[in-house]
C-alpha atoms as a PDB file:
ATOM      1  CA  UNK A   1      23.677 -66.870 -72.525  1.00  0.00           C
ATOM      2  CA  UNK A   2      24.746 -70.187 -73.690  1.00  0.00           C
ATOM      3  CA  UNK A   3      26.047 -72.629 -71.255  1.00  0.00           C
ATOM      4  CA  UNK A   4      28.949 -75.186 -71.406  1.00  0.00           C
ATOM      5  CA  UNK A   5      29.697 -77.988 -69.418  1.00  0.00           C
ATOM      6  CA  UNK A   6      33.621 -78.295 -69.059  1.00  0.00           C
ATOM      7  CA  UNK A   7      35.955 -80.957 -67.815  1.00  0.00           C
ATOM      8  CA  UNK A   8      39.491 -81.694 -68.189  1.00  0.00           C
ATOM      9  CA  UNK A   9      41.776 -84.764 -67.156  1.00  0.00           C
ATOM     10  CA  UNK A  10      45.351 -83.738 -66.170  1.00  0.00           C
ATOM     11  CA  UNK A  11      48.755 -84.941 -65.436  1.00  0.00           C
ATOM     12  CA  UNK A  12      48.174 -84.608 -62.104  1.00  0.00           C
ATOM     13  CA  UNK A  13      47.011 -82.317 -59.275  1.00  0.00           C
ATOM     14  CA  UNK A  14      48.640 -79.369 -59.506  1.00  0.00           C
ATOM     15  CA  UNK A  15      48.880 -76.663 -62.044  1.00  0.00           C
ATOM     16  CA  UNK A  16      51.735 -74.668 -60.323  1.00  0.00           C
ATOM     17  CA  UNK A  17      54.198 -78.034 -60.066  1.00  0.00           C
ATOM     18  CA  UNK A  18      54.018 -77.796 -63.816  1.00  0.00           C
ATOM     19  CA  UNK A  19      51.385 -80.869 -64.337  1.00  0.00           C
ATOM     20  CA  UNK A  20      49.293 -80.306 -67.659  1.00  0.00           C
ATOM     21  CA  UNK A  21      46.087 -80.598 -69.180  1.00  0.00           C
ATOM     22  CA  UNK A  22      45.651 -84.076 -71.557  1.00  0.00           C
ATOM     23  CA  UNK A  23      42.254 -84.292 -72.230  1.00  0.00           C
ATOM     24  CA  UNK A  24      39.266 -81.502 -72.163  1.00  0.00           C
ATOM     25  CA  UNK A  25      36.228 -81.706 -73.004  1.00  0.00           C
ATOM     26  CA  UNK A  26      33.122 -79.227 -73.366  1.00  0.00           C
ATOM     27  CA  UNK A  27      29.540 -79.563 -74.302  1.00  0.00           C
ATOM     28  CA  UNK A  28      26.650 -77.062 -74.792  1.00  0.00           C
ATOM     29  CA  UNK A  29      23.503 -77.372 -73.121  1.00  0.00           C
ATOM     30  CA  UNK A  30      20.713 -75.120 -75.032  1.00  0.00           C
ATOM     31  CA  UNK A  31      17.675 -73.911 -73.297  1.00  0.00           C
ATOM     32  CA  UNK A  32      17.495 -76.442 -71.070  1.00  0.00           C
ATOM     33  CA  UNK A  33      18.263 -79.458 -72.817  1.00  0.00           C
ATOM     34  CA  UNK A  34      21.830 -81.056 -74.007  1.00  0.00           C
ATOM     35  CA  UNK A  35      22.617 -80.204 -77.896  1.00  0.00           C
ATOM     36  CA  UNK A  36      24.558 -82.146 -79.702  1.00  0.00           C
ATOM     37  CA  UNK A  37      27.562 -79.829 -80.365  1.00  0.00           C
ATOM     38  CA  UNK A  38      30.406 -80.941 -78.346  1.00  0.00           C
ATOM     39  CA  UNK A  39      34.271 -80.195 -78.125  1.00  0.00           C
ATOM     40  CA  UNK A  40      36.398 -83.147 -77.220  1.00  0.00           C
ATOM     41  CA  UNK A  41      40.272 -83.022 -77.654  1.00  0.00           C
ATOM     42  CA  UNK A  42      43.205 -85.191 -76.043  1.00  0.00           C
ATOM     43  CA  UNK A  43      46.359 -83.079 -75.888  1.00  0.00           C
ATOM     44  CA  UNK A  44      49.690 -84.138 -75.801  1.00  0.00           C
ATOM     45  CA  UNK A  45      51.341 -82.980 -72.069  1.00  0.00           C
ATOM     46  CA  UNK A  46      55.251 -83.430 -73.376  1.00  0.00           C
ATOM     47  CA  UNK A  47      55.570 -84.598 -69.877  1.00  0.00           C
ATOM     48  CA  UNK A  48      54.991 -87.682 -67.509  1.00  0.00           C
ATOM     49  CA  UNK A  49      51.423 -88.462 -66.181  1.00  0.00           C
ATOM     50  CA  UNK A  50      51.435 -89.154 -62.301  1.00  0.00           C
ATOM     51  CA  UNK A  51      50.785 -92.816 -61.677  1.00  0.00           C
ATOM     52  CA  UNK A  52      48.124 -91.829 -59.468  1.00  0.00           C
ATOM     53  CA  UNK A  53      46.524 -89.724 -61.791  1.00  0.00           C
ATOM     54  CA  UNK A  54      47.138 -92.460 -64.348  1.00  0.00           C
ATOM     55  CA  UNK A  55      45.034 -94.726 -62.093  1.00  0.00           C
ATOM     56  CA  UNK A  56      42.302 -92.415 -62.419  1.00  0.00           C
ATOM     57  CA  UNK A  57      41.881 -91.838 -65.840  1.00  0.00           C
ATOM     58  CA  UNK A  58      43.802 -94.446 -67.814  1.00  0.00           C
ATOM     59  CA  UNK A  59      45.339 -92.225 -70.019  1.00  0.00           C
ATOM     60  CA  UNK A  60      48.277 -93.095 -70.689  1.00  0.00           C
ATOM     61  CA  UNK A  61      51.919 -90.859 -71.880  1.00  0.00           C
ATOM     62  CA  UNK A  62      52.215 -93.395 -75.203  1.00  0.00           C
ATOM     63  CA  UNK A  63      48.527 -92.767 -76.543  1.00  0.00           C
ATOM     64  CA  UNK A  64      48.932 -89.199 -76.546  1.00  0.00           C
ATOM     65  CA  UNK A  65      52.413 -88.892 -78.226  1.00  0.00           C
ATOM     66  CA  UNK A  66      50.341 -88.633 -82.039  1.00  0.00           C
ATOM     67  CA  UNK A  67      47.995 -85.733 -80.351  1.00  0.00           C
ATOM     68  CA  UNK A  68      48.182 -82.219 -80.750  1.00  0.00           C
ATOM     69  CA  UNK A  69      49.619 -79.814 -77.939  1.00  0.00           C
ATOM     70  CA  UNK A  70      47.586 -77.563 -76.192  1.00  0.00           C
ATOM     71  CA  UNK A  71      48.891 -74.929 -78.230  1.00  0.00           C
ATOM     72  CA  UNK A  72      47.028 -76.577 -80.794  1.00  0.00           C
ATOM     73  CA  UNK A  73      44.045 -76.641 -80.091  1.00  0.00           C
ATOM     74  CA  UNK A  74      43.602 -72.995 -78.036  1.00  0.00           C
ATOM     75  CA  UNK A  75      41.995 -71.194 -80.571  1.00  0.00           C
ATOM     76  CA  UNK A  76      39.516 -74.024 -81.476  1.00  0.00           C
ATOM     77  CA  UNK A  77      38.586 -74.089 -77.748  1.00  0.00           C
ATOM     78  CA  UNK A  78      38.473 -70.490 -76.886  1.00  0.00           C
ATOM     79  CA  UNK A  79      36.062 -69.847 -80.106  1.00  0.00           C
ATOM     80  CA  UNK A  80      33.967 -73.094 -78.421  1.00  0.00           C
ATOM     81  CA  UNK A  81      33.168 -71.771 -75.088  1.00  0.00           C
ATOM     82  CA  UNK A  82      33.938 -67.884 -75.295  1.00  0.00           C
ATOM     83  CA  UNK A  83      30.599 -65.967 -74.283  1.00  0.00           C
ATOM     84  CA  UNK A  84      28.926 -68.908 -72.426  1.00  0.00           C
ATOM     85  CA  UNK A  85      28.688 -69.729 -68.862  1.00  0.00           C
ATOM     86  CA  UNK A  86      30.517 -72.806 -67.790  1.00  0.00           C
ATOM     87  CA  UNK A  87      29.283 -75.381 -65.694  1.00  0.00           C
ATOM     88  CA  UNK A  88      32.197 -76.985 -63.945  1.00  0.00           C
ATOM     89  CA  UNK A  89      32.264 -79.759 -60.954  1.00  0.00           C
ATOM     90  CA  UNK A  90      34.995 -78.511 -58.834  1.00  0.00           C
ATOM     91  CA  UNK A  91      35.734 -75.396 -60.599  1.00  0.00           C
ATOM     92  CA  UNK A  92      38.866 -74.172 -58.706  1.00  0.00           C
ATOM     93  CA  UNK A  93      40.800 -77.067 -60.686  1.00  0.00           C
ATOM     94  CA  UNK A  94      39.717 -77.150 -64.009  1.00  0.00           C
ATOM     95  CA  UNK A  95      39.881 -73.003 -63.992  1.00  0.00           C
ATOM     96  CA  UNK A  96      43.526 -73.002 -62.821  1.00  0.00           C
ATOM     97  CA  UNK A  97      44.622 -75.460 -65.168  1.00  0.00           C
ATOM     98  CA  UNK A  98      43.114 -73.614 -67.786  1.00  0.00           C
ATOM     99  CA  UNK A  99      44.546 -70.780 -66.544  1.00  0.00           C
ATOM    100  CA  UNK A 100      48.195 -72.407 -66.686  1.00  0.00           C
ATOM    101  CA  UNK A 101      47.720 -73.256 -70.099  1.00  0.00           C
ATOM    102  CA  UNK A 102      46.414 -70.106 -71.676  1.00  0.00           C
ATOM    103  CA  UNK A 103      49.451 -68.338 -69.427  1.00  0.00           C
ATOM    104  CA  UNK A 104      51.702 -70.200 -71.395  1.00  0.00           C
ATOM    105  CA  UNK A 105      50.446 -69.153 -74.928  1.00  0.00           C
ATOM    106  CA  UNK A 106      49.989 -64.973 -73.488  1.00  0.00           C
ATOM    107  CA  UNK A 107      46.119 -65.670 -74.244  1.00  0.00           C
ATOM    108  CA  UNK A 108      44.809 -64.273 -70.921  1.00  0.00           C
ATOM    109  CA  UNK A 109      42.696 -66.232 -68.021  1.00  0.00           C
ATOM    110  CA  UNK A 110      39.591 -68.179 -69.260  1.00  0.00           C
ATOM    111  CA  UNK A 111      37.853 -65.845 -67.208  1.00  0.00           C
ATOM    112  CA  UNK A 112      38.446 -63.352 -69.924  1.00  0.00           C
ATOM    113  CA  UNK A 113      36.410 -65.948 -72.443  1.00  0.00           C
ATOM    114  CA  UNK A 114      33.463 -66.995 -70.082  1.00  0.00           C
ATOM    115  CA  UNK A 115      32.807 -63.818 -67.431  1.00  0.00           C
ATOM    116  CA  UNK A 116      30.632 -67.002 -65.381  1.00  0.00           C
ATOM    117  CA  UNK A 117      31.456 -69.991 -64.124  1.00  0.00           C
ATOM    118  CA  UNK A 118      29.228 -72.033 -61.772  1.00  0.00           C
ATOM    119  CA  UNK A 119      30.811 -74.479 -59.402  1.00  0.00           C
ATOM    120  CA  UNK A 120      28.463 -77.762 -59.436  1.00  0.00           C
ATOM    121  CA  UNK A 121      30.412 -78.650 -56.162  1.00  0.00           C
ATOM    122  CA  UNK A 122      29.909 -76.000 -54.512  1.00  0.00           C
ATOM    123  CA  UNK A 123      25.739 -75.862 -55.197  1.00  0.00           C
ATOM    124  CA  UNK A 124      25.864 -79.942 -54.521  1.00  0.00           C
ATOM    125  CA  UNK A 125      27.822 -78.560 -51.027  1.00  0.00           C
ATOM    126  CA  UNK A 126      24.755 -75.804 -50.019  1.00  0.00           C
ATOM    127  CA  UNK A 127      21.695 -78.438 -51.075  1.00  0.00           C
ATOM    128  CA  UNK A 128      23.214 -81.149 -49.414  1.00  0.00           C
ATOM    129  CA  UNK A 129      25.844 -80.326 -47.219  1.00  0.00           C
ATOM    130  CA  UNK A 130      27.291 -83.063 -45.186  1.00  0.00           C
ATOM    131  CA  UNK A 131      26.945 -85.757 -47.765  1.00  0.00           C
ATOM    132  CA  UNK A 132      29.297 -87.016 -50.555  1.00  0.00           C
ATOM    133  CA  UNK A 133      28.911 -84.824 -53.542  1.00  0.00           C
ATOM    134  CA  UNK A 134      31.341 -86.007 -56.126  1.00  0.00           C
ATOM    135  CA  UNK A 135      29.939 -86.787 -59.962  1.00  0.00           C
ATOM    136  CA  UNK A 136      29.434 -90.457 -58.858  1.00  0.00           C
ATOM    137  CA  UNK A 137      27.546 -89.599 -55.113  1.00  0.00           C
ATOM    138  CA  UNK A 138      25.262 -86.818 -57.592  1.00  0.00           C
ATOM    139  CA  UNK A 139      24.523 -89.425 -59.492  1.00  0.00           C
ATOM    140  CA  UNK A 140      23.201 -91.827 -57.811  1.00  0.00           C
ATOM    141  CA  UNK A 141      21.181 -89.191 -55.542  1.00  0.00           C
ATOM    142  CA  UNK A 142      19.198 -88.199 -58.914  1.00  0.00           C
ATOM    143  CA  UNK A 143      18.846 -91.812 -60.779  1.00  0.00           C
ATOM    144  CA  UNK A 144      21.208 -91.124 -63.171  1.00  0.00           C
ATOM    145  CA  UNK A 145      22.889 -93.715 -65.333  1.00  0.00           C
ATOM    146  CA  UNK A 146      26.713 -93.864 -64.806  1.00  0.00           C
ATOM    147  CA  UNK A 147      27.336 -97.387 -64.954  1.00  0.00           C
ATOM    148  CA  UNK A 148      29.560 -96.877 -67.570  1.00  0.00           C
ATOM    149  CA  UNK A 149      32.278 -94.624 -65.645  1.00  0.00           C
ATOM    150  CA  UNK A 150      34.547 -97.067 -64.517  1.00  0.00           C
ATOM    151  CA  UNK A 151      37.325 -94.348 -65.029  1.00  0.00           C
ATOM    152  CA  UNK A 152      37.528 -90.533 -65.330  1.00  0.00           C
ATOM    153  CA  UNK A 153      36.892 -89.098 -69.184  1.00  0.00           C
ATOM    154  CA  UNK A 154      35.959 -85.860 -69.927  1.00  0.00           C
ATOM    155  CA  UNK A 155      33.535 -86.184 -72.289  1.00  0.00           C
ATOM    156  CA  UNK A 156      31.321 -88.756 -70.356  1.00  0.00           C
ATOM    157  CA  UNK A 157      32.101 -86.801 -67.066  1.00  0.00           C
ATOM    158  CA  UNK A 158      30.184 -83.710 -69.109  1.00  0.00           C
ATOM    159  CA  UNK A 159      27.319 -85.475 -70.483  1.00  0.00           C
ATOM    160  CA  UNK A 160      27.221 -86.955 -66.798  1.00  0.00           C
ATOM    161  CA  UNK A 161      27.475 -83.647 -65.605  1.00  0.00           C
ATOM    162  CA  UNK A 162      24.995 -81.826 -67.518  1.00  0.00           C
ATOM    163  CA  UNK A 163      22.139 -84.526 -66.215  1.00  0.00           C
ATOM    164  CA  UNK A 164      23.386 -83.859 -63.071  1.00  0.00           C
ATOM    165  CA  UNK A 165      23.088 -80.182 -63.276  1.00  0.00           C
ATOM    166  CA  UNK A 166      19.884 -80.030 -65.242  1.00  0.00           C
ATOM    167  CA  UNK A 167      18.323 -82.317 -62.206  1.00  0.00           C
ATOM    168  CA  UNK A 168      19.666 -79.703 -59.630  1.00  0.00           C
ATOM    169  CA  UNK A 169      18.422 -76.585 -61.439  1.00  0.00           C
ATOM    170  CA  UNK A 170      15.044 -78.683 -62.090  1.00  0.00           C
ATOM    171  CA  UNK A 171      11.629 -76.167 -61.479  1.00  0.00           C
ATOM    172  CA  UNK A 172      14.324 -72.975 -62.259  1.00  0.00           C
ATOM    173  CA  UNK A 173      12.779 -72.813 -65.756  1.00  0.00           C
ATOM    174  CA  UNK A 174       9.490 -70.506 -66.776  1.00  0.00           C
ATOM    175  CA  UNK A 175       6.238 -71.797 -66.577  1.00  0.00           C
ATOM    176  CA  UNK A 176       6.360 -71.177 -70.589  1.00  0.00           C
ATOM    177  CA  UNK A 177      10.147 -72.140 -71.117  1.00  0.00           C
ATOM    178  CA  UNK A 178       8.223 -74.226 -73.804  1.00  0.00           C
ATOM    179  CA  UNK A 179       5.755 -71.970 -74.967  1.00  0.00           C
ATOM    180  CA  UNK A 180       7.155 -70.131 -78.577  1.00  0.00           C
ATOM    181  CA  UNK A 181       7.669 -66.423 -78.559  1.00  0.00           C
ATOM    182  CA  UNK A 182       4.304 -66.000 -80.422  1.00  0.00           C
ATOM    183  CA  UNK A 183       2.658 -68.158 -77.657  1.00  0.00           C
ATOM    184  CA  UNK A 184       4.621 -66.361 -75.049  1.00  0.00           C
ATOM    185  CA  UNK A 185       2.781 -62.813 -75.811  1.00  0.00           C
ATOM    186  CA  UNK A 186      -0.341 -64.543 -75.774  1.00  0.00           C
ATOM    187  CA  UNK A 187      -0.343 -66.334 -72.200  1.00  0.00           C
ATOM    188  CA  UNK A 188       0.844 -63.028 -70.781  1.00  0.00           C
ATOM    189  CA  UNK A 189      -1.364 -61.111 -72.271  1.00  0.00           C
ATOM    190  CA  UNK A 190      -4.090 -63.677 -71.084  1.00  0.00           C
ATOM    191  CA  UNK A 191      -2.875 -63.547 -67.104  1.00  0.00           C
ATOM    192  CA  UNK A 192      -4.959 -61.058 -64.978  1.00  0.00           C
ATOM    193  CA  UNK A 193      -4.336 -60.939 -61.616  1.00  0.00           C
ATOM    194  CA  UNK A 194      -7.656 -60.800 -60.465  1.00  0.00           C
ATOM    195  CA  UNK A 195      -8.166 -64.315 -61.200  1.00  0.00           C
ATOM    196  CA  UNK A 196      -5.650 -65.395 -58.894  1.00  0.00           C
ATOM    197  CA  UNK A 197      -7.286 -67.161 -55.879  1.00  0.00           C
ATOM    198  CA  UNK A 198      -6.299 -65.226 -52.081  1.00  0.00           C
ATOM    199  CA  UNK A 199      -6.470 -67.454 -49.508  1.00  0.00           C
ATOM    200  CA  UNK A 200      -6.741 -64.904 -46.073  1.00  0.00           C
ATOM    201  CA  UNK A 201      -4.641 -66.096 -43.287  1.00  0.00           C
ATOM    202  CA  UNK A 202      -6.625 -68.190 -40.226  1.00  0.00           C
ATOM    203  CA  UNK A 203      -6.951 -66.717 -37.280  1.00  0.00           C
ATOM    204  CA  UNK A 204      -5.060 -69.542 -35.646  1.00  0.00           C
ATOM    205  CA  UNK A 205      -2.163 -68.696 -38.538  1.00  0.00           C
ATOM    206  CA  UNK A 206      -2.268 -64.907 -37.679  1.00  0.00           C
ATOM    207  CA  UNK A 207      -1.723 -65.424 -33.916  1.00  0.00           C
ATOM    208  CA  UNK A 208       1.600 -67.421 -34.428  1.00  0.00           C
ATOM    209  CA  UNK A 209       2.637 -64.521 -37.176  1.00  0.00           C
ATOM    210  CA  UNK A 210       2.068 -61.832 -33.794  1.00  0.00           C
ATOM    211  CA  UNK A 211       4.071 -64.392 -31.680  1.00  0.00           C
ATOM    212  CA  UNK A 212       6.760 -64.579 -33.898  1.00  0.00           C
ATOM    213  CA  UNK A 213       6.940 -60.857 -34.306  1.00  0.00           C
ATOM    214  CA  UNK A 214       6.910 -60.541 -30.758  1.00  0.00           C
ATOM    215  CA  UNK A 215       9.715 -62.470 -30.744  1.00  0.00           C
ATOM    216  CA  UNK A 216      11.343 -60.210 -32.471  1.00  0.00           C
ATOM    217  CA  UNK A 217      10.663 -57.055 -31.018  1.00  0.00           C
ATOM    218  CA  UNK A 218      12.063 -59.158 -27.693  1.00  0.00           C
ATOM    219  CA  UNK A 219      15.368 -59.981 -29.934  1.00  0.00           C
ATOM    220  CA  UNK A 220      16.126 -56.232 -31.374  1.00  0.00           C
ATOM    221  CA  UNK A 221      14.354 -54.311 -27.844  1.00  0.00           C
ATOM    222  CA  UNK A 222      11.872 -52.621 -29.525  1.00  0.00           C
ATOM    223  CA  UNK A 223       9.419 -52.780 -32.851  1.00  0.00           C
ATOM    224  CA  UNK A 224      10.910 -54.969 -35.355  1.00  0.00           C
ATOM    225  CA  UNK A 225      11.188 -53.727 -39.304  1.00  0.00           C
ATOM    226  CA  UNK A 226       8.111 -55.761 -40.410  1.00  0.00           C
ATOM    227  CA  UNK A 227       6.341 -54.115 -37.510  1.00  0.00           C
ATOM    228  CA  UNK A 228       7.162 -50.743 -38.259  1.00  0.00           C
ATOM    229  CA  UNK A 229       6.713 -50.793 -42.262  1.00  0.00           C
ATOM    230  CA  UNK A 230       3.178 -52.850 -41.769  1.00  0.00           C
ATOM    231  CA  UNK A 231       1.719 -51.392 -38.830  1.00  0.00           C
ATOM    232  CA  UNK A 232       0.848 -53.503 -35.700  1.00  0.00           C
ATOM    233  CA  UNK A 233      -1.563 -55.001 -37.617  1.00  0.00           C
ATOM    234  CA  UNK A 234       0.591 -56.861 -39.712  1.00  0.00           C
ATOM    235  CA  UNK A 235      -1.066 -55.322 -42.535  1.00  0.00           C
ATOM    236  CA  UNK A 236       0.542 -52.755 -44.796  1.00  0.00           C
ATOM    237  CA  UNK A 237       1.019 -49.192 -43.515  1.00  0.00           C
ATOM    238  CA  UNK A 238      -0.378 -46.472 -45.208  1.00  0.00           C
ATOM    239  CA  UNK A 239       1.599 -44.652 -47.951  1.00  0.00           C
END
């Protein structure tokens, strides 16, 4: 499945008080790596931008009178991401904005387009909770470049985003991710598990593994599951 790194820039924070999208961007990452085929469209909101949200993004109501209207450029962006996963930072907002705007034009929920969405929030949240995780915080937590945000855009936010998210997913790729298919069949068809080195437990090692599972025959008041599907022993019972 291809994946897509999304971000929009609205007219403020909430979809349901009738604020709009005025810029989105999206941009494909390819096995692994960032490709250069890239959506990038300012739309025009026919409505006032927050000053707050203004502040943000410098976008302002004048330069967007000449650009198109979400109506626009739908079909162009559906095409662009339908099928792939998208890789959002704070998900919840760019999806129900989305959502609001494809409402509008009876084209269904962009869930409909892109079955999976991953939150880069939320993953930043459960490998580093208690800390700052916004774009700029990610950043700086894995050396990457973002001198050059002084405001919100959505097309450097994605290519800021996709480092990001490459850096947390880093070591989730095959040992061969590299490897063609040709090369592929011939490093699995090499690997015999024989040759794997075992190194046996110490007997210092396999005296805190029976303390721990007597631990937990304390905490459940009998023989705990390992116990009973390995034997006493710890080793595997027989079939």
């Amino acid at each position: 499945m291809k994946q897509i790194v999304l971000d929009t820039e609205t007219t403020g924070l909430e979809h349901a008080q009738g604020h709009r999208i005025i810029e989105v961007a999206a941009l494909e990452v390819s096995n692994r790596r960032v490709t250069d085929r890239y959506l990038h469209r300012y739309v025009n909101p026919d409505r006032e931008i927050d000053e707050g949200a203004q502040q943000v993004h410098g976008i302002t109501l004048e330069f967007l009178q000449d650009k198109p209207r979400f109506e626009d450029i739908a079909d162009e962006f559906i095409e662009f991401v339908r099928g792939a996963e998208l890789i959002i930072h704070n998900a919840p907002f760019d999806v129900g904005f989305l959502n609001a705007e494809l409402a509008r034009l009876d084209k269904g929920r962009i869930q409909d387009y892109c079955p999976v969405i991953t939150d880069t929030l939320k993953m930043a949240k459960n490998m580093r909770p208690g800390q700052k995780n916004n774009l700029d915080a990610l950043c700086r937590h894995y050396g990457i470049d973002n001198s050059s945000r002084t405001l919100h855009g959505a097309l450097l936010d994605t290519e800021l985003l996709a480092e990001v998210f490459l850096a947390m997913t880093r070591g989730q790729e095959s040992f061969i991710i590299d490897l063609g298919a040709e090369a592929q069949q011939d490093a699995l068809a090499e690997f015999n598990p024989a040759d794997l080195l075992v190194l046996p437990a110490s007997a210092a090692e396999l005296g805190e593994h029976e303390a721990y599972l007597d631990s937990l025959d304390k905490t459940v008041k009998g023989s705990c599951v390992w116990r009973s599907a390995t034997g006493s022993s710890g080793e595997p019972a027989a079939g």
